[in-house]
Protein backbone atom coordinates (compact mmCIF):
# COMPACT_ATOMS: atom_id res chain seq x y z
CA UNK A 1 43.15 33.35 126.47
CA UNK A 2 42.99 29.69 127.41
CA UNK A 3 43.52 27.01 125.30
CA UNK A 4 41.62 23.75 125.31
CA UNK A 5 42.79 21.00 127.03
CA UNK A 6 41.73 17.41 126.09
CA UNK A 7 42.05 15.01 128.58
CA UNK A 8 43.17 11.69 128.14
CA UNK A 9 42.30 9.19 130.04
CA UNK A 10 44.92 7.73 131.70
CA UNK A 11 45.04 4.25 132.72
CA UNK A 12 46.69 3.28 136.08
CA UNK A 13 50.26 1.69 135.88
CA UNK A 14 50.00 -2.33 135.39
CA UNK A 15 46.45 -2.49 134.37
CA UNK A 16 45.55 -4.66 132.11
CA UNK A 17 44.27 -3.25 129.03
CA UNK A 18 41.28 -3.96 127.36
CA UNK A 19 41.29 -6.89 124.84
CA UNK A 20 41.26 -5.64 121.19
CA UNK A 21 37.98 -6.55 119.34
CA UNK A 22 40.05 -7.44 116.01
CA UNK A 23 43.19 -8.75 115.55
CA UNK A 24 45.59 -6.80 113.49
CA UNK A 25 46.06 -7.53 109.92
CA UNK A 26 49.67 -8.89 110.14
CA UNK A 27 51.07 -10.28 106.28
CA UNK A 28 54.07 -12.79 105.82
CA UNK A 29 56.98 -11.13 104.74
CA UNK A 30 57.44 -10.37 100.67
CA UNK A 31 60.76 -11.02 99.47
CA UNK A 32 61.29 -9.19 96.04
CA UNK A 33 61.89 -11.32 93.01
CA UNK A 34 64.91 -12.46 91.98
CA UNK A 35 66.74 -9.93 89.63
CA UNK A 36 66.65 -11.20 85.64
CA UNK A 37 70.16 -12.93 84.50
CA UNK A 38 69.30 -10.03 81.05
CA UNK A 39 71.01 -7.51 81.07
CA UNK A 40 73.86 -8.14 83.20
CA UNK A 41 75.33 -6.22 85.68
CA UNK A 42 78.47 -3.43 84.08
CA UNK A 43 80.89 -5.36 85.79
CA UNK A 44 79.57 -8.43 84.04
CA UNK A 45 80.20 -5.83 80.20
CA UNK A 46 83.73 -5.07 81.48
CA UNK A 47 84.74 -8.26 82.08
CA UNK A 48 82.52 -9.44 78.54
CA UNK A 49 84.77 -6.97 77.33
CA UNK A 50 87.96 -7.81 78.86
CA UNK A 51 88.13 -11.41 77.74
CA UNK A 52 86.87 -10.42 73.87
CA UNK A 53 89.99 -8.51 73.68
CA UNK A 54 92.20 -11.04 75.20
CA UNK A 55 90.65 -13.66 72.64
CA UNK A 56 91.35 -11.32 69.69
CA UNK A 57 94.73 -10.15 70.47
CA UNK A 58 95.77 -13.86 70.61
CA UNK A 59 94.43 -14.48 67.46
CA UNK A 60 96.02 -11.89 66.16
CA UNK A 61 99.16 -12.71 67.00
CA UNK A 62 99.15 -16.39 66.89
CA UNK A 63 98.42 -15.08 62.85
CA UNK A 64 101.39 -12.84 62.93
CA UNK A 65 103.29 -16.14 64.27
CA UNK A 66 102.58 -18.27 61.74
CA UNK A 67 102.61 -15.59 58.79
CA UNK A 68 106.21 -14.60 59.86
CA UNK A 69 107.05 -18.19 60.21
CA UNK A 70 105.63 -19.01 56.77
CA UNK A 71 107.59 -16.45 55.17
CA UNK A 72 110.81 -17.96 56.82
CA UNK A 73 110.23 -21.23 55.42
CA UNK A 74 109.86 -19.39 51.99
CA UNK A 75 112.96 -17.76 52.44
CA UNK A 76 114.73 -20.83 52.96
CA UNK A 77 112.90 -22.73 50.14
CA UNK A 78 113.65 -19.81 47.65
CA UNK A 79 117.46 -19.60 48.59
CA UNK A 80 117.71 -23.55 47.91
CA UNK A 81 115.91 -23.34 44.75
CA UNK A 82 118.11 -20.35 43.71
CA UNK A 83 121.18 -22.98 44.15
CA UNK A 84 119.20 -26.00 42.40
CA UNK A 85 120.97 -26.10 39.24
CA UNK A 86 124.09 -24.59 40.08
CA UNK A 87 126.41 -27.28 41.26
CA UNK A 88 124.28 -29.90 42.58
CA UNK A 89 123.98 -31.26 45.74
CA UNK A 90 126.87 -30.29 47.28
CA UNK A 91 126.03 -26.59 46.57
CA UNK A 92 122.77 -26.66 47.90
CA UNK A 93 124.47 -28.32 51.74
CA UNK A 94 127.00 -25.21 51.70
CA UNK A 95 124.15 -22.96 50.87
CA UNK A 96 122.21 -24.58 53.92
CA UNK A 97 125.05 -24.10 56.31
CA UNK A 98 125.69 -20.76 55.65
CA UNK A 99 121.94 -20.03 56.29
CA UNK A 100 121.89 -21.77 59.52
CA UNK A 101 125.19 -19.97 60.34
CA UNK A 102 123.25 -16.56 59.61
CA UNK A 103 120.38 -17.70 62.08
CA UNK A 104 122.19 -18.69 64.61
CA UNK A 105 124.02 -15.19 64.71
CA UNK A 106 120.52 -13.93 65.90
CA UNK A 107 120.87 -16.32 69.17
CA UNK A 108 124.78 -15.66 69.31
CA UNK A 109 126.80 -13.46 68.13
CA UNK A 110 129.91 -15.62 67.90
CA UNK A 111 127.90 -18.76 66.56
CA UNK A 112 129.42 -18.22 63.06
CA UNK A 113 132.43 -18.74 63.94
CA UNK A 114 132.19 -22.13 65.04
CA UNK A 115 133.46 -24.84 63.44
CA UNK A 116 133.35 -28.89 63.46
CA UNK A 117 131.99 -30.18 66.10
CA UNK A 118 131.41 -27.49 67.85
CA UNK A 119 129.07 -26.13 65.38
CA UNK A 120 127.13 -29.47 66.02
CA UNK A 121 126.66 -29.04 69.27
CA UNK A 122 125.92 -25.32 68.74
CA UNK A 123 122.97 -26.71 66.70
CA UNK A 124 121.55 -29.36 69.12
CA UNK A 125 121.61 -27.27 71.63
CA UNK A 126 118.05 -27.00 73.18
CA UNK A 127 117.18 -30.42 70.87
CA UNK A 128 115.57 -33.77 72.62
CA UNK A 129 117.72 -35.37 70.15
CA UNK A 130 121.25 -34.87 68.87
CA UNK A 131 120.49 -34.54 65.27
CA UNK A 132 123.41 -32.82 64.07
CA UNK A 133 126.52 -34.25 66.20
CA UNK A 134 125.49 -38.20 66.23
CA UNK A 135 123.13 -38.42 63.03
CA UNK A 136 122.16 -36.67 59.80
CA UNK A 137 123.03 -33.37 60.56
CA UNK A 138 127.04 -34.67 60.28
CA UNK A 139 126.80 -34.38 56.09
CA UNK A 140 126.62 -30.45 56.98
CA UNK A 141 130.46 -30.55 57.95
CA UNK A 142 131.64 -32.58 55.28
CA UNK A 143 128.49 -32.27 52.54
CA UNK A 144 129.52 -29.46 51.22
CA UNK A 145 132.73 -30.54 49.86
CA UNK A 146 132.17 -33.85 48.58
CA UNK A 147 131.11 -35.06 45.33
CA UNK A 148 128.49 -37.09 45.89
CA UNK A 149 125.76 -36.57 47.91
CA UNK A 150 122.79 -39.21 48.04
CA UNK A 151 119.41 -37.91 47.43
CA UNK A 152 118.20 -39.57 50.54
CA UNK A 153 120.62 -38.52 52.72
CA UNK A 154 120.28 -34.91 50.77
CA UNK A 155 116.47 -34.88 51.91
CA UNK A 156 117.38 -35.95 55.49
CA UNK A 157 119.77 -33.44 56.25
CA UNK A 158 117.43 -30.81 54.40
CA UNK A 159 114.25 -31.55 56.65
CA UNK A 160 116.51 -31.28 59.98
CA UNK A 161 118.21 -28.21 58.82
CA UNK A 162 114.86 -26.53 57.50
CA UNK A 163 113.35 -27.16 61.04
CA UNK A 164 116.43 -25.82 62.90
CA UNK A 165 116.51 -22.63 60.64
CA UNK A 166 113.41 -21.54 61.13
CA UNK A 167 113.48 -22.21 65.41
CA UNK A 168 116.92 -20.06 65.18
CA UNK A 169 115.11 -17.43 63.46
CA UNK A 170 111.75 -17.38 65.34
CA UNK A 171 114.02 -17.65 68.76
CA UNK A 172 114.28 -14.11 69.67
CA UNK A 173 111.01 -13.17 68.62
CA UNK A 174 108.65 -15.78 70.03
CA UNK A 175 110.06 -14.56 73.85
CA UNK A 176 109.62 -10.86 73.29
CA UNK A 177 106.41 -9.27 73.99
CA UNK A 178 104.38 -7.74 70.99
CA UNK A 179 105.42 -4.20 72.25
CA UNK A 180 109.03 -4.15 72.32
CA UNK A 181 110.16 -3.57 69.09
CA UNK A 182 114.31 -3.65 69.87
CA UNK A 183 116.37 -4.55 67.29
CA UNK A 184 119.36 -7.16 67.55
């Protein structure tokens, strides 16, 4: 059996070939269109995501911040008012030094048992201004024994020691992470 042979027809090596009758229909290149900015790409969801719950857990506890830090106030308020009509003025400073002596126990342990003016420094420590050792905050030494107690200077030494009660109290919690729930 023999197969068929076709025969090409060869062209010698370095002849030119013939000229083509049409030129070849050649296009520009297409680029494809750009992709749509809807819906994003999943990396785009995660970080979406990602910064929703960062937002949220902030709020959350910049709310559990200020509630507990509302409540302190309260308890401060509350205790004062409980001493009101008691003994007067004089009450109420003794009452507000032994709940500043109680807060500061949560920054150190041996704060209580400081006395004069190293109490006063105890208190401005950390302050921009001295409050308590060179203004004010000195009727807290002596306040609580004396007679008379001026309304102004009652309300002075009230606003400074309300402020510094509720930074001793909020000290140890504001640093912590939400997580760690240690007790002191």
């Amino acid at each position: 059996m023999t197969w068929p042979v076709m025969r090409a027809q060869a062209l010698p090596l370095g002849a030119p070939k013939a000229p083509a009758s049409e030129p070849l229909p050649l296009q520009d290149v297409h680029l494809p269109p750009a992709p749509d900015w809807w819906p994003p790409a999943p990396g785009w969801w995660i970080v979406l995501v990602a910064l929703a719950a960062i937002a949220i857990g902030v709020w959350f506890w910049r709310r559990r911040v200020r509630r507990r830090r509302a409540v302190i106030e309260t308890l401060f308020d509350e205790t004062l008012a409980a001493v009101d009509g008691v003994d007067g003025a004089s009450a109420r400073i003794a009452t507000m030094s032994e709940l500043l002596r109680r807060a500061a126990r949560r920054r150190d342990p041996q704060a209580d048992r400081l006395s004069g003016d190293a109490w006063l420094r105890f208190l401005d420590d950390g302050q921009r201004i001295p409050v308590f050792s060179a203004g004010a905050g000195r009727t807290l030494l002596e306040g609580g024994f004396r007679r008379d107690v001026g309304a102004q200077e009652f309300e002075a030494l009230r606003g400074i020691v309300r402020t510094r009660f509720v930074e001793l109290m909020t000290h140890g919690q504001a640093r912590r992470w939400p997580w760690s729930r240690r007790r002191t």
